[in-house]
Protein backbone atom coordinates (compact mmCIF):
# COMPACT_ATOMS: atom_id res chain seq x y z
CA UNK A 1 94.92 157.62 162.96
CA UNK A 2 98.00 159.52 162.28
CA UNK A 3 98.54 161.20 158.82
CA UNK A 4 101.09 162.36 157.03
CA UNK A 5 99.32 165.28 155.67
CA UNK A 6 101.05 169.08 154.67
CA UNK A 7 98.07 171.57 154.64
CA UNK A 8 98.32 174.19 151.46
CA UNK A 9 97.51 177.73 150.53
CA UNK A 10 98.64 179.60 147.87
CA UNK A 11 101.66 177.34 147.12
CA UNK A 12 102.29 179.04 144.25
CA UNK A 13 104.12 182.07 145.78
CA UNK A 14 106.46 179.36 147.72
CA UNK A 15 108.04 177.26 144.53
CA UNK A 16 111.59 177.79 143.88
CA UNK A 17 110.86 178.37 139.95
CA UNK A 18 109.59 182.07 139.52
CA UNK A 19 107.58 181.52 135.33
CA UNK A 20 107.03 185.00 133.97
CA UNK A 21 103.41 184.70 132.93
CA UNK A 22 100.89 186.94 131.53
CA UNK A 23 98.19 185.16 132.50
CA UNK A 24 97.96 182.82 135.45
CA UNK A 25 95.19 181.11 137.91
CA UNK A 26 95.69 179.14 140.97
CA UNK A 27 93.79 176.97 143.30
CA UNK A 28 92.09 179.87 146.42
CA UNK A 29 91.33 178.36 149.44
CA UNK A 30 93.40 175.44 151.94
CA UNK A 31 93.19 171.91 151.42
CA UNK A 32 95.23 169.23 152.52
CA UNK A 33 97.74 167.37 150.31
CA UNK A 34 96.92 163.59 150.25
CA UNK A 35 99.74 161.32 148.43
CA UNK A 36 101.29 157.38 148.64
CA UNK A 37 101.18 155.90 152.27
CA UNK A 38 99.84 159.52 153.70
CA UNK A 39 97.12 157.81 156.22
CA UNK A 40 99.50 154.60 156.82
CA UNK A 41 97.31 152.41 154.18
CA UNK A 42 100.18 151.59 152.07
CA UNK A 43 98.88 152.12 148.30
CA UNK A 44 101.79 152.38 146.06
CA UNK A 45 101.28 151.00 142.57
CA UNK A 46 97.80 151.94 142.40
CA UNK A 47 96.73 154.50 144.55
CA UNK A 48 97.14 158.01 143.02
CA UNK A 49 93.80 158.67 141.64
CA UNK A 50 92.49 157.36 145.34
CA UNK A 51 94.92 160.13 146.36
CA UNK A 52 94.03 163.01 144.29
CA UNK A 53 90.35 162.95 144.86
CA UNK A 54 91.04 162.70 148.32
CA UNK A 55 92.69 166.23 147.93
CA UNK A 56 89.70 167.14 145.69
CA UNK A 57 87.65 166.35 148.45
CA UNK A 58 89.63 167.92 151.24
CA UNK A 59 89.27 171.29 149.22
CA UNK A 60 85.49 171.08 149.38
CA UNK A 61 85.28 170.37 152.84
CA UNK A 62 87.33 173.46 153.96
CA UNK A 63 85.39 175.19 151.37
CA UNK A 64 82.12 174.06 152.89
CA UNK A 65 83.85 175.14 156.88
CA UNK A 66 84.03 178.27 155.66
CA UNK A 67 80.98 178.45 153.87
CA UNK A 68 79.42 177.82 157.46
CA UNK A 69 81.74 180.63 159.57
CA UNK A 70 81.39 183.10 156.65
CA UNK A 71 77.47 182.67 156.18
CA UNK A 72 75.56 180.92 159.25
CA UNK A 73 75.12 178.14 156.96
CA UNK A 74 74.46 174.62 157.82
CA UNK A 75 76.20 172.41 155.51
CA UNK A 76 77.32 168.93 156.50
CA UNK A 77 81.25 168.59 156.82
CA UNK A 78 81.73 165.35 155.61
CA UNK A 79 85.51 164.26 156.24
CA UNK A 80 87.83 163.06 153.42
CA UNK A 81 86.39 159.51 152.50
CA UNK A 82 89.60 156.44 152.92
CA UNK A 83 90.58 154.31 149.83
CA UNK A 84 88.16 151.58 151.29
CA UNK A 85 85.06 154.13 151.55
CA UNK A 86 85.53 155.38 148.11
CA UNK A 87 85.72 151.73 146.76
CA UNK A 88 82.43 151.20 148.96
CA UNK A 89 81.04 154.30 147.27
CA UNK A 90 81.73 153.03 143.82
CA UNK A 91 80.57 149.60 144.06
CA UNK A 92 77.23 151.14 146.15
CA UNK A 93 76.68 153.16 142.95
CA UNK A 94 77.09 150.34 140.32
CA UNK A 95 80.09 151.67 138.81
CA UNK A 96 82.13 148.77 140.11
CA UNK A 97 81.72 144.76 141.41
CA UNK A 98 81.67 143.68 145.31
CA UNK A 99 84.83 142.27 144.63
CA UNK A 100 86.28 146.00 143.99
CA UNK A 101 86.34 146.61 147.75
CA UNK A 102 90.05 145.94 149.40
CA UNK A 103 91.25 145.54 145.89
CA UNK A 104 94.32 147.42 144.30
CA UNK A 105 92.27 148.48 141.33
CA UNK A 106 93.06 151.88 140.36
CA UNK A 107 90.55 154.89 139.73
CA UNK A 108 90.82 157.77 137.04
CA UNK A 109 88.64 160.43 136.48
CA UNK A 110 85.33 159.38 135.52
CA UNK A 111 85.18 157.57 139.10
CA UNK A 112 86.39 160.62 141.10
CA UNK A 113 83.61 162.28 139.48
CA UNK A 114 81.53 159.95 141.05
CA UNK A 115 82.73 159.48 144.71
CA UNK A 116 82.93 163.60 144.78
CA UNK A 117 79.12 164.03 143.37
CA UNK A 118 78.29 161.26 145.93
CA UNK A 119 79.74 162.87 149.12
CA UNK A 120 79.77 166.20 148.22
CA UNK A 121 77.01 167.05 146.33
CA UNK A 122 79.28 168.66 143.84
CA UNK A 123 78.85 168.16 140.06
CA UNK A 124 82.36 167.31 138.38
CA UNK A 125 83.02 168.22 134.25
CA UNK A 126 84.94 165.90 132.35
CA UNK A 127 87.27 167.40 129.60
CA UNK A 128 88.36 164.94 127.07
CA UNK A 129 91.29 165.43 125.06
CA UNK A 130 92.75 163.51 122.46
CA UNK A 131 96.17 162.08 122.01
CA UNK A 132 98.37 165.12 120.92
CA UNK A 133 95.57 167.83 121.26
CA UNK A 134 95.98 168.87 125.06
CA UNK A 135 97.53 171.68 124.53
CA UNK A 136 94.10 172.44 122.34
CA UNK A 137 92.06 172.30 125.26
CA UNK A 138 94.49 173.71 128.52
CA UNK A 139 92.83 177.59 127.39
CA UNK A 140 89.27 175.21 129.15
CA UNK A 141 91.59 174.10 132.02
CA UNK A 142 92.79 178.12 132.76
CA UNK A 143 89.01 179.16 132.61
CA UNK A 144 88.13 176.63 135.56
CA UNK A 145 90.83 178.00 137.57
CA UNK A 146 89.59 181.53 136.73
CA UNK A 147 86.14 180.75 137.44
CA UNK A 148 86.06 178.10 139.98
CA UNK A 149 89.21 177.89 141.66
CA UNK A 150 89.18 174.15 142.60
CA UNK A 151 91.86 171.79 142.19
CA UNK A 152 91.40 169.09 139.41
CA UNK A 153 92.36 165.93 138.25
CA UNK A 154 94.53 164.57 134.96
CA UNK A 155 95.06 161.47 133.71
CA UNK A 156 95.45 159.10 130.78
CA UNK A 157 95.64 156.23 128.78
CA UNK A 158 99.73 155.48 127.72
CA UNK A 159 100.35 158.20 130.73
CA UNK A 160 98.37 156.70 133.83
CA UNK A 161 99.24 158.16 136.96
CA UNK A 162 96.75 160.30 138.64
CA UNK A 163 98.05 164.30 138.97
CA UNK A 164 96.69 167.21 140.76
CA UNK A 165 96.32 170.44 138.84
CA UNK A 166 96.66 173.08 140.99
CA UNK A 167 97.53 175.89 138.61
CA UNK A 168 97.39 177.20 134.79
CA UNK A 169 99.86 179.60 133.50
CA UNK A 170 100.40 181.21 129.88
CA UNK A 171 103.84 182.79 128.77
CA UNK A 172 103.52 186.41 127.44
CA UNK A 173 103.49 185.23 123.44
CA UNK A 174 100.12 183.24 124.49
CA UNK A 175 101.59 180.03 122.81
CA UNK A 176 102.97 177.93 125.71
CA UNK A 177 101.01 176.20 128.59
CA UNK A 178 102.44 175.32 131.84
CA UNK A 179 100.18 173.23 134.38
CA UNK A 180 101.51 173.41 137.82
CA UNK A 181 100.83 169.44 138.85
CA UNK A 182 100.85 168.15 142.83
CA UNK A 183 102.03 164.82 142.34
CA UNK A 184 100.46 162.10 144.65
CA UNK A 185 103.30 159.64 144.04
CA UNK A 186 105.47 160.26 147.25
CA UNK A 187 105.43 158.06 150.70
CA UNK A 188 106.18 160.66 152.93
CA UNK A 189 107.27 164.43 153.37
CA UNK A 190 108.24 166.75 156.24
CA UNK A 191 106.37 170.03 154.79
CA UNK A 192 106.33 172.35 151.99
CA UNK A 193 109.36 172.53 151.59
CA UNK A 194 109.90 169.09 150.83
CA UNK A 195 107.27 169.34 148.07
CA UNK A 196 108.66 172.07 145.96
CA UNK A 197 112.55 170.92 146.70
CA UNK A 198 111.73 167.01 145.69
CA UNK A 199 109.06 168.27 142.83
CA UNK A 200 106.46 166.81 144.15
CA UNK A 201 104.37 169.90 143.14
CA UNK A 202 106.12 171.83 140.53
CA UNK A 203 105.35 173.48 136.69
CA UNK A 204 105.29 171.21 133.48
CA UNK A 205 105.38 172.77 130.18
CA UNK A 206 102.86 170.99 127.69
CA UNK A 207 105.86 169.62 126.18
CA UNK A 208 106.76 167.21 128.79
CA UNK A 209 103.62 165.34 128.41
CA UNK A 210 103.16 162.07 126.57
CA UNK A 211 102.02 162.93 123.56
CA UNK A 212 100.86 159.73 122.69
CA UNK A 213 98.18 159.33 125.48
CA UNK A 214 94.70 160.83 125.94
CA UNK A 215 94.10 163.27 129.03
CA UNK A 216 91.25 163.33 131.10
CA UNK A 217 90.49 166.08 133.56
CA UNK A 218 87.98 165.85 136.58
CA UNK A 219 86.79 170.30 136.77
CA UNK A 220 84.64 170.12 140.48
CA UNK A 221 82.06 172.68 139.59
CA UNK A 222 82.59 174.44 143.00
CA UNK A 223 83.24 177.76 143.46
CA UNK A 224 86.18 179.32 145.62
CA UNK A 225 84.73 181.86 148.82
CA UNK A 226 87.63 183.42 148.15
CA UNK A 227 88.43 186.16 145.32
């Protein structure tokens, strides 16, 4: 099956906007970008968490190929799972009815958790933050990215749609966040370039979030090979 897939590694040096940070930490290793439409099962409306932890999950698997050349190791490479297979996974768990399957139901972060666990073998830490406190809790967000180096997963209540977090950065005063987002929400794109030029993956200050709406993230507790 043909998909409309851009493969990425270290982005971050490629956007447009250069943000003069004093601290900053990134997503190491390649994983394929998975958005609206990307594997011609057309899922606009409700599909973005579907696509995120597909992303999530692409991540691990290159993690876990080169794991294996690095290593000699033996570890299964399981491919990224299809909207249907992840509904499969959550109704085989309990987390969701029969009827779930083939449905447009959407997913957030507690059931990426889940579906990546599941697969992957790869615990997942939910941070919860409170309408108006996200800002309180992006310092936990940098510290993932410093420590694990895996891309994550945001979304809320008021604002629903499933993001990518692929980066953290601080300004020099230490007092504004900016959380570099790869936003599932496109049908189709030609390559990088299309990406950063259309914003599909670009920096948003704190500030631009609804401030009204909780946050979830979805941390994978996985570990970059790379330093």
């Amino acid at each position: 099956m043909f998909k409309n897939l851009i493969q990425l590694e270290k982005l971050y040096t490629k956007l447009n906007k250069k943000e003069n940070f004093s601290n900053a930490s990134f997503v190491k290793g390649k994983y394929d970008f998975y958005h609206y439409c990307c594997d011609g099962y057309n899922d606009v409306g409700f599909g973005c968490g579907y696509r995120t932890t597909q992303t999530i999950c692409s991540w691990i698997k290159n993690q876990n190929i080169a794991m294996n050349q690095e290593y000699g190791t033996n570890i299964p490479i399981i491919q990224e799972p299809s909207i249907l297979e992840i509904q499969k996974i959550l109704v085989d768990c309990g987390d969701k009815p029969s009827n779930f399957i083939g449905s447009k139901e959407w997913i957030g972060c507690f059931e990426s958790c889940i579906v990546i666990d599941y697969l992957y073998d790869v615990p997942c830490k939910i941070v919860h933050c409170d309408a108006g406190s996200l800002e309180k809790h992006i310092p936990q967000i940098l510290d993932h990215f410093e420590n694990f180096s895996s891309p994550s997963m945001m979304g809320g209540n008021l604002d629903s749609s499933s993001k990518g977090i692929i980066g953290i950065g601080c300004n020099y005063s230490q007092t504004k966040y900016n959380i570099l987002v790869a936003d599932p929400h496109c049908t189709f794109v030609q390559d990088e370039l299309d990406l950063i030029n259309d914003d599909w993956i670009s920096w948003r200050s704190i500030d631009s979030f609804e401030q009204q709406s909780f946050y979830n993230f979805c941390l994978p507790q996985k570990k970059t090979l790379e330093v």
